[in-house]
C-alpha atoms as a PDB file:
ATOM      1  CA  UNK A   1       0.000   0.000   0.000  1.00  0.00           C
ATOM      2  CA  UNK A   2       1.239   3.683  -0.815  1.00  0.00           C
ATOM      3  CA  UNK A   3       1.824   5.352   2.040  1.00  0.00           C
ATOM      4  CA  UNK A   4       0.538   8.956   2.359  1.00  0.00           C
ATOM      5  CA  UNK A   5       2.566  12.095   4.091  1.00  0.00           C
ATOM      6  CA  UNK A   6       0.288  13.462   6.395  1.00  0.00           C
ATOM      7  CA  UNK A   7       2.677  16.624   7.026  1.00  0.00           C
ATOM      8  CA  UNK A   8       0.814  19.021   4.952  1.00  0.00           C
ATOM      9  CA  UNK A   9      -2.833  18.832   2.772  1.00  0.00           C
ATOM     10  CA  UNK A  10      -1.107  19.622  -1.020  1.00  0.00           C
ATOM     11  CA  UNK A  11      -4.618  21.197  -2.517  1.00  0.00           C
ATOM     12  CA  UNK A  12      -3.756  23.990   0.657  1.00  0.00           C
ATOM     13  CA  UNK A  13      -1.286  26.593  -0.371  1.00  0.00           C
ATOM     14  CA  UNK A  14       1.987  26.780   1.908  1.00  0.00           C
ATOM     15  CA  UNK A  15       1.859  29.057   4.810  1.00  0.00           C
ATOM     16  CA  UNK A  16       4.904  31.106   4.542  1.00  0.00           C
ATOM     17  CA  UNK A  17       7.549  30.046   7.534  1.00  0.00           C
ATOM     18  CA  UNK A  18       5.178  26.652   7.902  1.00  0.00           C
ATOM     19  CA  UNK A  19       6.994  23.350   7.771  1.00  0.00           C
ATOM     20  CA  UNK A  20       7.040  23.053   4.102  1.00  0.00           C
ATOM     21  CA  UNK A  21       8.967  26.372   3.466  1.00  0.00           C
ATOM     22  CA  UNK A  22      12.818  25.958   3.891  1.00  0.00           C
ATOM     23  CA  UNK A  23      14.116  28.639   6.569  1.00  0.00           C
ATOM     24  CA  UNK A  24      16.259  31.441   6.051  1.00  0.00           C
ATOM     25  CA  UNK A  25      19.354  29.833   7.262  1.00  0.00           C
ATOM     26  CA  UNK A  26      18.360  26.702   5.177  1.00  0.00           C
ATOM     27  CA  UNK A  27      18.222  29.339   2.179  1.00  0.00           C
ATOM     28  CA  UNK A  28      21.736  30.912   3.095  1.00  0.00           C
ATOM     29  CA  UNK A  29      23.164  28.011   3.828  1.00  0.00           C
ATOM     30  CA  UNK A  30      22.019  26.659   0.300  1.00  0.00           C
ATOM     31  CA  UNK A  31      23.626  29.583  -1.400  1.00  0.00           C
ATOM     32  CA  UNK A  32      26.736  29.908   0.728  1.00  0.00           C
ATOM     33  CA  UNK A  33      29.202  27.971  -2.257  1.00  0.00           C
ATOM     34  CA  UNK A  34      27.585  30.730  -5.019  1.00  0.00           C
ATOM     35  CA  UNK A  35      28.310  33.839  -2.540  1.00  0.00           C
ATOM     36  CA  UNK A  36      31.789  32.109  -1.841  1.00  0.00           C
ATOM     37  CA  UNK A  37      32.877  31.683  -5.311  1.00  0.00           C
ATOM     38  CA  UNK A  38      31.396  35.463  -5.819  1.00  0.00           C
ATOM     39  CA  UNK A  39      33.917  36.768  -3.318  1.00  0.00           C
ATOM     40  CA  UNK A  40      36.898  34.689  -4.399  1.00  0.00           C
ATOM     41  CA  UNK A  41      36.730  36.269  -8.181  1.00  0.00           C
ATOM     42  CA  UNK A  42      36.325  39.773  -6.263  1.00  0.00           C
ATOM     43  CA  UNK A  43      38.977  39.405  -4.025  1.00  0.00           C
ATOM     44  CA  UNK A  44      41.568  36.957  -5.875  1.00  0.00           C
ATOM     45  CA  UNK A  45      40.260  36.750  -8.806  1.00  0.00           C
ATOM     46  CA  UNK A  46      42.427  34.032 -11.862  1.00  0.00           C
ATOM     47  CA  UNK A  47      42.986  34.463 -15.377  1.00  0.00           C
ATOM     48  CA  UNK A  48      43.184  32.416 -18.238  1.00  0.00           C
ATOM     49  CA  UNK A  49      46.998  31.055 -19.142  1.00  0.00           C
ATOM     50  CA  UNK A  50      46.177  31.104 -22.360  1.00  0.00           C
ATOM     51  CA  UNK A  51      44.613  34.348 -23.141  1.00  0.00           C
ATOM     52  CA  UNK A  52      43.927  36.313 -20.024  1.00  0.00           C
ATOM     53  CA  UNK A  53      40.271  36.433 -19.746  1.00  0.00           C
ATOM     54  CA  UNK A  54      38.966  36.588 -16.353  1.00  0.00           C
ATOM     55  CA  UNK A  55      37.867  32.782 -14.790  1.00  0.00           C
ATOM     56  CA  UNK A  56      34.549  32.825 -12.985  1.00  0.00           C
ATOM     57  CA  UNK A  57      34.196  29.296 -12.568  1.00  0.00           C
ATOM     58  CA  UNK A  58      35.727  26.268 -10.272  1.00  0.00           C
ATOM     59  CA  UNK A  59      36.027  23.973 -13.004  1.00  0.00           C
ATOM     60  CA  UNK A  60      39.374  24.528 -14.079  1.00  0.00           C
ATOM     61  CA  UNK A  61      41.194  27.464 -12.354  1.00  0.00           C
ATOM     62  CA  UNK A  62      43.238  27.966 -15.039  1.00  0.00           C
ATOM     63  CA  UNK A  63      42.525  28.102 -18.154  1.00  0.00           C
ATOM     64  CA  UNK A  64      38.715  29.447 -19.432  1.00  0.00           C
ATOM     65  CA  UNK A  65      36.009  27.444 -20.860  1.00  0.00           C
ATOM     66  CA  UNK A  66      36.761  29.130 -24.787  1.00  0.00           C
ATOM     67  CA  UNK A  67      40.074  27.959 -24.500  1.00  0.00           C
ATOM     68  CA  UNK A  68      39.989  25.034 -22.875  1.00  0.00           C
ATOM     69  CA  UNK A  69      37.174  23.770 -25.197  1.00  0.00           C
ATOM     70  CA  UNK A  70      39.213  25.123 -28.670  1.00  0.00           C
ATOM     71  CA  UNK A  71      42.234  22.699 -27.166  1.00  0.00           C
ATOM     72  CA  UNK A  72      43.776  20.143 -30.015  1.00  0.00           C
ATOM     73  CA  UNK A  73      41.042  17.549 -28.786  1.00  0.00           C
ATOM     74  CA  UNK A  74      42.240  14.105 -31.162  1.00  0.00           C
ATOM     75  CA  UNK A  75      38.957  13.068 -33.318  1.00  0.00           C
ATOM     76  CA  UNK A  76      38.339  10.097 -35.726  1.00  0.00           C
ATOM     77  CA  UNK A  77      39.502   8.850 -37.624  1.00  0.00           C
ATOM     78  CA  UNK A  78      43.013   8.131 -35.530  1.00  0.00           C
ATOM     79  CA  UNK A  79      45.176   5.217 -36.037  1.00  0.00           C
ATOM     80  CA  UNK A  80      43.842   2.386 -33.678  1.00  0.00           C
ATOM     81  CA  UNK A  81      47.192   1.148 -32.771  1.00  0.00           C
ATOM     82  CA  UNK A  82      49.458   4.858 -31.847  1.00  0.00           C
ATOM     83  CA  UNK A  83      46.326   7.171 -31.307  1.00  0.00           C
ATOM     84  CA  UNK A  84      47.652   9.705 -33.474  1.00  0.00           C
ATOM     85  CA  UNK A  85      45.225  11.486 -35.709  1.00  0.00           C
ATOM     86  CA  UNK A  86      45.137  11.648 -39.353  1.00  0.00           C
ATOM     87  CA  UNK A  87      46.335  15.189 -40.480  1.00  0.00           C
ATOM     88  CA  UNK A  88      43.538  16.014 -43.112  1.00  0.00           C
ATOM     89  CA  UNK A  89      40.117  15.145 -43.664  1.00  0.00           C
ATOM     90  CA  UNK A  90      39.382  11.943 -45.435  1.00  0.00           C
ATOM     91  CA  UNK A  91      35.385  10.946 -46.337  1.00  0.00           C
ATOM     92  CA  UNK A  92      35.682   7.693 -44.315  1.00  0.00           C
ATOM     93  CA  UNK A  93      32.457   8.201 -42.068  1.00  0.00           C
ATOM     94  CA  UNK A  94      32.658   6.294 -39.100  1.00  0.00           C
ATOM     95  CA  UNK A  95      36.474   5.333 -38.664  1.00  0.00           C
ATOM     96  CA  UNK A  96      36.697   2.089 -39.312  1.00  0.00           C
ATOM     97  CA  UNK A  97      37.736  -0.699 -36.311  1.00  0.00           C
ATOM     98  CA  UNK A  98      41.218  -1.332 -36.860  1.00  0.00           C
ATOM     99  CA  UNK A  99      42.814   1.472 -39.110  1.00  0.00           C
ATOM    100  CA  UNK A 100      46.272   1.343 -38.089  1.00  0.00           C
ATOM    101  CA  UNK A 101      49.081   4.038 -39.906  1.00  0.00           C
ATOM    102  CA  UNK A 102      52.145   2.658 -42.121  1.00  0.00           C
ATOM    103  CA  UNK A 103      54.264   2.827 -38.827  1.00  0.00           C
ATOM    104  CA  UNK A 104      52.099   0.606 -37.023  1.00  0.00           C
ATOM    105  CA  UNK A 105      51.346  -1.572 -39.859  1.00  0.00           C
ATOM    106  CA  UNK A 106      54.790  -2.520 -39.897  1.00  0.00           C
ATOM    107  CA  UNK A 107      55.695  -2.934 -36.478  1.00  0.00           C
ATOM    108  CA  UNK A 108      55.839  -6.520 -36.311  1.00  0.00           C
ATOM    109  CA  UNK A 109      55.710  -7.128 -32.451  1.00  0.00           C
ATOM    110  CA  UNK A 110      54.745  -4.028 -30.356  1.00  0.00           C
ATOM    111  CA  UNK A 111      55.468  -3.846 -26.878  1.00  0.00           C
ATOM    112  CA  UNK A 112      52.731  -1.775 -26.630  1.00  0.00           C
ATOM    113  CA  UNK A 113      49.387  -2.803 -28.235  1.00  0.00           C
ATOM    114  CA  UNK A 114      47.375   0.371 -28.172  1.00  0.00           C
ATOM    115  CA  UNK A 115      48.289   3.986 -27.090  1.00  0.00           C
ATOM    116  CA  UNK A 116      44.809   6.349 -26.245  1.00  0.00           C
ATOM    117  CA  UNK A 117      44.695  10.052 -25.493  1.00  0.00           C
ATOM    118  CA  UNK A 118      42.219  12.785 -25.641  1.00  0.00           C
ATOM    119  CA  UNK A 119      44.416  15.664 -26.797  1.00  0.00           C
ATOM    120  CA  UNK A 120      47.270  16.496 -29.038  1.00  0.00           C
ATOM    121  CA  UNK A 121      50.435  17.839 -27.120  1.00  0.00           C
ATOM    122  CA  UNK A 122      50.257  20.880 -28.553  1.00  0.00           C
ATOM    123  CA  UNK A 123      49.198  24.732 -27.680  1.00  0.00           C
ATOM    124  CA  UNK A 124      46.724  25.050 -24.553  1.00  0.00           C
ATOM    125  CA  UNK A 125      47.090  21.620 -24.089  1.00  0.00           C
ATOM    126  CA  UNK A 126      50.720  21.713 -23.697  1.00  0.00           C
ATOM    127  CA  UNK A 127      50.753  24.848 -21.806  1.00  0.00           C
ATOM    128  CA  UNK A 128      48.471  22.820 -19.597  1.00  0.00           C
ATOM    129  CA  UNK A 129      50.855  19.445 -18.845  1.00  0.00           C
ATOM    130  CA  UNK A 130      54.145  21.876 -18.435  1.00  0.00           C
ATOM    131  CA  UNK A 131      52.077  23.728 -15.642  1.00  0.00           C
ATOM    132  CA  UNK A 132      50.881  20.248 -14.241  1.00  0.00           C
ATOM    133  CA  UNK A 133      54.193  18.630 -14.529  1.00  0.00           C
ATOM    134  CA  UNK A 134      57.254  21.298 -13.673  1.00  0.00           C
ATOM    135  CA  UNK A 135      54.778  24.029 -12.700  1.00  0.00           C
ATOM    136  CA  UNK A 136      53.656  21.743  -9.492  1.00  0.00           C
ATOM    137  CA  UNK A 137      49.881  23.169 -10.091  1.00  0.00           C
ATOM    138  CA  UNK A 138      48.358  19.386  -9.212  1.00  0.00           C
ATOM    139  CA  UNK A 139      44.181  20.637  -9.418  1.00  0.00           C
ATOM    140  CA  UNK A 140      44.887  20.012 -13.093  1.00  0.00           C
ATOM    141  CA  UNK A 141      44.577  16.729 -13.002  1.00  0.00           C
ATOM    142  CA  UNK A 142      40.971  17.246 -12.114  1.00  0.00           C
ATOM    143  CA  UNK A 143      39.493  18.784 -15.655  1.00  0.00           C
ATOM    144  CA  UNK A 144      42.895  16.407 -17.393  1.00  0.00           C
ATOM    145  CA  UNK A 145      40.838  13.592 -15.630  1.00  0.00           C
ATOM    146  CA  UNK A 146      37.361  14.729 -16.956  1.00  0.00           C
ATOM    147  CA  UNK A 147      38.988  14.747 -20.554  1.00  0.00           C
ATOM    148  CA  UNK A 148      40.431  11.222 -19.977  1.00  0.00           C
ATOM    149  CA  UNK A 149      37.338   9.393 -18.291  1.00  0.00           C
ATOM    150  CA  UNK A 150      34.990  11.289 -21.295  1.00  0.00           C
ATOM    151  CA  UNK A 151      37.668   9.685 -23.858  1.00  0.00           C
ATOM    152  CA  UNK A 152      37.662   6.243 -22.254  1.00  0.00           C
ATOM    153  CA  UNK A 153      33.566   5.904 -22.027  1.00  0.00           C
ATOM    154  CA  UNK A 154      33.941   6.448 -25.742  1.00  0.00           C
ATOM    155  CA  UNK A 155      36.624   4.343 -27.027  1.00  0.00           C
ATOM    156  CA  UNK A 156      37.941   1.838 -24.862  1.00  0.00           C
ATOM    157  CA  UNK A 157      36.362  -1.737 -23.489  1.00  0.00           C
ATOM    158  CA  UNK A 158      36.332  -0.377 -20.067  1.00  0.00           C
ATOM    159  CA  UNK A 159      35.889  -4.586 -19.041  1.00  0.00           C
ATOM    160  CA  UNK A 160      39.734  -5.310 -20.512  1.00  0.00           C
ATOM    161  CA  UNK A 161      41.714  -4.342 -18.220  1.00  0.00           C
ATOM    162  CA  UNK A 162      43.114  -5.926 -14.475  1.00  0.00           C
ATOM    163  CA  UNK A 163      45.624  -3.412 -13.629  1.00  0.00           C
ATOM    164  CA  UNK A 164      46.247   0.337 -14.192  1.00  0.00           C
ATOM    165  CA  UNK A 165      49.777   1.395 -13.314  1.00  0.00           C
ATOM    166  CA  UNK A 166      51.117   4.728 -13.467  1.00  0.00           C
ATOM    167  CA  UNK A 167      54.690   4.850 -14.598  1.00  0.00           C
ATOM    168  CA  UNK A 168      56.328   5.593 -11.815  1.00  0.00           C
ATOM    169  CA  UNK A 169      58.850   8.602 -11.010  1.00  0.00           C
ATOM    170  CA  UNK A 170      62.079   7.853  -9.082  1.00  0.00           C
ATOM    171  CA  UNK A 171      62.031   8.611  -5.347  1.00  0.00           C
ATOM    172  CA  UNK A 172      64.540  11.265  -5.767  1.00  0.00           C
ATOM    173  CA  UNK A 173      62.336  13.117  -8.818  1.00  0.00           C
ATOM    174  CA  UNK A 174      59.228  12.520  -6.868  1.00  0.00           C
ATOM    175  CA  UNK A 175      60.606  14.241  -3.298  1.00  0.00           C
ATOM    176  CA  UNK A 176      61.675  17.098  -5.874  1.00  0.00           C
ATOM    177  CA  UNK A 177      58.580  17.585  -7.407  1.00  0.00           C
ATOM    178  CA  UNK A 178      56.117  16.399  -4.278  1.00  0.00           C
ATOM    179  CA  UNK A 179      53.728  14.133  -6.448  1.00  0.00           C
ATOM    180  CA  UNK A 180      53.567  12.170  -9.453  1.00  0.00           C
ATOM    181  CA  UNK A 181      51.679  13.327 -12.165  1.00  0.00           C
ATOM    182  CA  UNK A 182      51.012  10.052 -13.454  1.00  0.00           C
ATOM    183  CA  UNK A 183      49.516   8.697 -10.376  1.00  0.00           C
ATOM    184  CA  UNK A 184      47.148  11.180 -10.073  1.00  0.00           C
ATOM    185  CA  UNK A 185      45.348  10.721 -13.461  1.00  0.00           C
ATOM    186  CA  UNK A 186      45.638   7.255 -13.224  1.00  0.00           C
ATOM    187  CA  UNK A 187      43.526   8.097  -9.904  1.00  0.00           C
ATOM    188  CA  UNK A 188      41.457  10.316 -11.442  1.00  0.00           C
ATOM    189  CA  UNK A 189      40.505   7.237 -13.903  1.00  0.00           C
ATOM    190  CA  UNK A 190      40.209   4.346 -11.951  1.00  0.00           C
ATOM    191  CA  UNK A 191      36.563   3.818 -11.323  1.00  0.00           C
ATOM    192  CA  UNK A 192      35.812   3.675 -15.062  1.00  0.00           C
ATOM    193  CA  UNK A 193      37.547   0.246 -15.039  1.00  0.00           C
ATOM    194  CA  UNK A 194      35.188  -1.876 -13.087  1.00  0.00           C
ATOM    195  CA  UNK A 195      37.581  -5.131 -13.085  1.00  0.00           C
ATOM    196  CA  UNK A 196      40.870  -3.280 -12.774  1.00  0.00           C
ATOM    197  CA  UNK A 197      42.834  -2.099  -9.299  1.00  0.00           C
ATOM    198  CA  UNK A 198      45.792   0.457  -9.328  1.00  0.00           C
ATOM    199  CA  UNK A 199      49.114  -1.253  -8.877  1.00  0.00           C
ATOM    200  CA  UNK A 200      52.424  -0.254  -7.976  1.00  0.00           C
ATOM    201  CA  UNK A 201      54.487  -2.937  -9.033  1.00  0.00           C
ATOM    202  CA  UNK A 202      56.524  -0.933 -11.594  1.00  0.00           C
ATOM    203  CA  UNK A 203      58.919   1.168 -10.370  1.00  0.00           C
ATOM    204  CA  UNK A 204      62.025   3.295 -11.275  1.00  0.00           C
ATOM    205  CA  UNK A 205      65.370   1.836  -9.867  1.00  0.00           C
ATOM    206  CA  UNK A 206      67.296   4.729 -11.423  1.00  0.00           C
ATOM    207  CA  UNK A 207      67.463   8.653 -11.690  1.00  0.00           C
ATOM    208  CA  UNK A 208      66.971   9.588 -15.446  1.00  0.00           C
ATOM    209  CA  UNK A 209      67.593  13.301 -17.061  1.00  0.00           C
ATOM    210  CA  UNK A 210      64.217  14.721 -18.337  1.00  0.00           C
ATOM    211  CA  UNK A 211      63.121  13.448 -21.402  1.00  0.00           C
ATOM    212  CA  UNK A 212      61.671  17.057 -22.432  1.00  0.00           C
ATOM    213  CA  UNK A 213      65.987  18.065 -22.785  1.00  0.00           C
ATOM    214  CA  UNK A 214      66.928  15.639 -24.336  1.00  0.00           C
ATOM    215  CA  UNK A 215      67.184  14.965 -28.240  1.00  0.00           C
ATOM    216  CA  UNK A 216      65.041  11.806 -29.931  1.00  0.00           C
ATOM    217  CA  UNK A 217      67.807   9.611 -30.157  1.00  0.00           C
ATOM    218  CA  UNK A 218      69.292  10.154 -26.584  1.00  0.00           C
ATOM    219  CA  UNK A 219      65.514   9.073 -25.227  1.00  0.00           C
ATOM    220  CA  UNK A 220      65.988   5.302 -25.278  1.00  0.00           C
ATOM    221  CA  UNK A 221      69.269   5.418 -23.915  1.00  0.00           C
ATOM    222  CA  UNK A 222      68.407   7.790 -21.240  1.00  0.00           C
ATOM    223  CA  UNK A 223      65.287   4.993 -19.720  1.00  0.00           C
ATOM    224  CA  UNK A 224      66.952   1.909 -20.794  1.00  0.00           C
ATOM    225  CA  UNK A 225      67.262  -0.112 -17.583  1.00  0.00           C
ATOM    226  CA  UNK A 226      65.469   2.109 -15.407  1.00  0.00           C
ATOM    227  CA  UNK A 227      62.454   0.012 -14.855  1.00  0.00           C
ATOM    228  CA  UNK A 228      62.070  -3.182 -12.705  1.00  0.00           C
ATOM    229  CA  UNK A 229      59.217  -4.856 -11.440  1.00  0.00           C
ATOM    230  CA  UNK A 230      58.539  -5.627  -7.643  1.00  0.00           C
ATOM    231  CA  UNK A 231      56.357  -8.863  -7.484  1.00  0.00           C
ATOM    232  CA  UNK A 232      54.156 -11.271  -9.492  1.00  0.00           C
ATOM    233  CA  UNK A 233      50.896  -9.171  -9.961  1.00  0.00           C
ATOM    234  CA  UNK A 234      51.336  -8.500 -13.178  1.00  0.00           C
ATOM    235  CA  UNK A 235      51.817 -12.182 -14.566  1.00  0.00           C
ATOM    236  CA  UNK A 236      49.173 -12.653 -17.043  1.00  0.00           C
ATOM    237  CA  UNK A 237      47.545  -9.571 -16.775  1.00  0.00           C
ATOM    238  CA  UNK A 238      46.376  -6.998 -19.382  1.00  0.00           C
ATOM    239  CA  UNK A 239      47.565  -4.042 -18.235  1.00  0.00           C
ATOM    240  CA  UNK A 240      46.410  -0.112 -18.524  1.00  0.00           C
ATOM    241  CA  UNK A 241      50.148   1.927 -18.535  1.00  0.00           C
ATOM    242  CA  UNK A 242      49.139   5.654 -17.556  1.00  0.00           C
ATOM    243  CA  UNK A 243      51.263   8.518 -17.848  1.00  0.00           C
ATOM    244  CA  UNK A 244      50.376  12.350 -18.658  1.00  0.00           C
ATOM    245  CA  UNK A 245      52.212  12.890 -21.898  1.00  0.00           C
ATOM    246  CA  UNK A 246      53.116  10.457 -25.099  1.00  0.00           C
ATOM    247  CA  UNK A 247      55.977  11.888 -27.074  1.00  0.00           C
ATOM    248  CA  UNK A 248      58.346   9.869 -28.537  1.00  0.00           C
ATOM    249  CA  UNK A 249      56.857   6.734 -26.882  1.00  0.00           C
ATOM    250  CA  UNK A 250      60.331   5.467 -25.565  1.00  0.00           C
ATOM    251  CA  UNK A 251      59.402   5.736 -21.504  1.00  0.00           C
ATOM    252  CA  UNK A 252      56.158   3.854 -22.369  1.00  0.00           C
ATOM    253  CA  UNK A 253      57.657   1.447 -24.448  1.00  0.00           C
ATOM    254  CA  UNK A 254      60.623   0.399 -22.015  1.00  0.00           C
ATOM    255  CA  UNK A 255      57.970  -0.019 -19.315  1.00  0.00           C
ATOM    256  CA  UNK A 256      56.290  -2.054 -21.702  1.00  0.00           C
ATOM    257  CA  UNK A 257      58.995  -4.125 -22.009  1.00  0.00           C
ATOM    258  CA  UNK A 258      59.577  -4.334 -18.563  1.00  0.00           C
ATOM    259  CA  UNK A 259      56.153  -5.010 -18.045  1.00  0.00           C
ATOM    260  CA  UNK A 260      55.775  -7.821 -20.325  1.00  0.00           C
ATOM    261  CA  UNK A 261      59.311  -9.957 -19.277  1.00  0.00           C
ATOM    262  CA  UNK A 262      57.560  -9.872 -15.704  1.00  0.00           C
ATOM    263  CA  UNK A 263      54.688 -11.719 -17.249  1.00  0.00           C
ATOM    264  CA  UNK A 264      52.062  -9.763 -18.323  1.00  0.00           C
ATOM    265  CA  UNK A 265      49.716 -10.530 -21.146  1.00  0.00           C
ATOM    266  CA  UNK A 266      49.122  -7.258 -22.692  1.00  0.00           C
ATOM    267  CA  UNK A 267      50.032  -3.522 -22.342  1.00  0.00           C
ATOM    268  CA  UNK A 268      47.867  -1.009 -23.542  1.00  0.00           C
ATOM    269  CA  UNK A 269      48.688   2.936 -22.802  1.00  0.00           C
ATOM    270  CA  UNK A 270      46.597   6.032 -21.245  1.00  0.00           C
ATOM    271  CA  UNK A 271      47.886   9.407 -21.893  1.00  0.00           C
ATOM    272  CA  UNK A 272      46.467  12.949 -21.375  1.00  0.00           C
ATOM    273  CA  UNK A 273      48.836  14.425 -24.664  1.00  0.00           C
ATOM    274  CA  UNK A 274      49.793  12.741 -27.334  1.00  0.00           C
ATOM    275  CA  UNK A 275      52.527  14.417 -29.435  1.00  0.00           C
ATOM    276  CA  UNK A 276      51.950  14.179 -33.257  1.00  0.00           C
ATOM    277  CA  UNK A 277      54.773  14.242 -35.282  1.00  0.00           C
ATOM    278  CA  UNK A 278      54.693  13.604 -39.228  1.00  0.00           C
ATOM    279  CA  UNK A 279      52.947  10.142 -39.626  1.00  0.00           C
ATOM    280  CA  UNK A 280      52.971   7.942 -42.553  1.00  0.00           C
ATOM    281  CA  UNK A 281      49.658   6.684 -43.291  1.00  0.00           C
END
């Protein structure tokens, strides 16, 4: 049986400070966050890193909602293997399934099966990971996070995967810079793999120079050998590899290859940026 309220008769209007009528410290409490915000952007009020406009929202404290939304966002068609996007408009429709580029198609056993980001690491985008990453401003990883969980309910099989790892900083970097980046997204993405749990198996056994100094053929060099993994979690597991920024793919591929001698079944990659250079398709 449906119970009925027997608080108030609804065909009689409300009586004004009755029961039914929120008080005024309900009401002020209620719009507390609004006034706060109000006085914030009065007081110490943020601008735009990209082009100076005034912020007025919480969202993202740092860059505004024009720029943020013209960003280098990567759109089909892509190539299903890299993630990089094709550079000019072809009349395919809906990209096909698999439709790998000429680097990928002849890469005969990737360490790395797949390699997804949202963005191209270029303009806002990568005035946004520089502040996140040197800059030490961390509350990026919350609207980098909304871009990455909106990417991966549209692409990915969220069911795949049994582990997400970040790749790891050493503890020497990490005490420098007081968190790692890559933790934090893969944080901020967890809970749209229902079967996965965050590991922290892989880790960095020695200090490298930044990859961002150093020229494309000094990258492998410079991360050869500085992986290990602790453990047997990752034996016969497909794996989701996170890390903020995909350049010249060398970190991700030696932790890959790390990765994969300890056992494990599969590694795909998660990045926020995905650097584009000329592709061969």
């Amino acid at each position: 049986m449906r119970r009925v309220s027997m608080a108030a008769n609804p065909s009689e209007p409300a009586v004004p400070g009755g029961a039914g009528t929120p008080s005024w410290f309900a009401r002020a409490a209620a719009a507390w966050p609004d006034w706060a915000l109000a006085l914030k952007n009065l007081f110490l009020p943020v601008y735009c890193k990209a082009c100076g406009a005034r912020i007025l929202t919480e969202d993202n404290v740092f860059f505004c909602p024009d720029c943020w939304m013209r960003a280098p966002w990567i759109e089909p068609p892509y190539c299903t293997c890299c993630g990089r996007p094709h550079p000019g408009m072809i009349a395919l429709g809906n990209a096909p399934e698999h439709f790998p580029c000429a680097d990928c198609r002849e890469t005969k056993h990737p360490r790395v099966e797949r390699v997804f980001a949202p963005a191209v690491y270029d303009d806002v985008v990568k005035t946004a990971v520089k502040l996140f990453k040197f800059g030490g401003r961390r509350q990026l990883a919350r609207p980098m996070g909304e871009a990455l969980r909106d990417m991966v309910r549209e692409r990915m099989d969220t069911g795949l995967y049994d582990l997400v790892i970040p790749v790891p900083l050493h503890p020497v970097r990490l005490r420098q810079r007081g968190f790692n980046q890559s933790l934090l997204l893969a944080q901020e993405v967890l809970s749209e793999f229902p079967r996965a749990a965050l590991d922290s198996s892989l880790i960095r056994v020695r200090p490298t120079r930044a990859q961002s100094r150093l020229k494309p053929k000094e990258r492998a060099e410079n991360v050869r050998g500085a992986f290990a993994v602790t453990g047997d979690s990752v034996k016969k597991k497909t794996i989701l590899l996170v890390d903020d920024v995909v350049t010249t793919r060398e970190t991700v591929t030696e932790c890959a290859r790390v990765l994969r001698r300890a056992g494990a079944a599969r590694v795909d990659v998660l990045a926020f940026a995905l650097a584009v250079p000329r592709t061969r398709w």
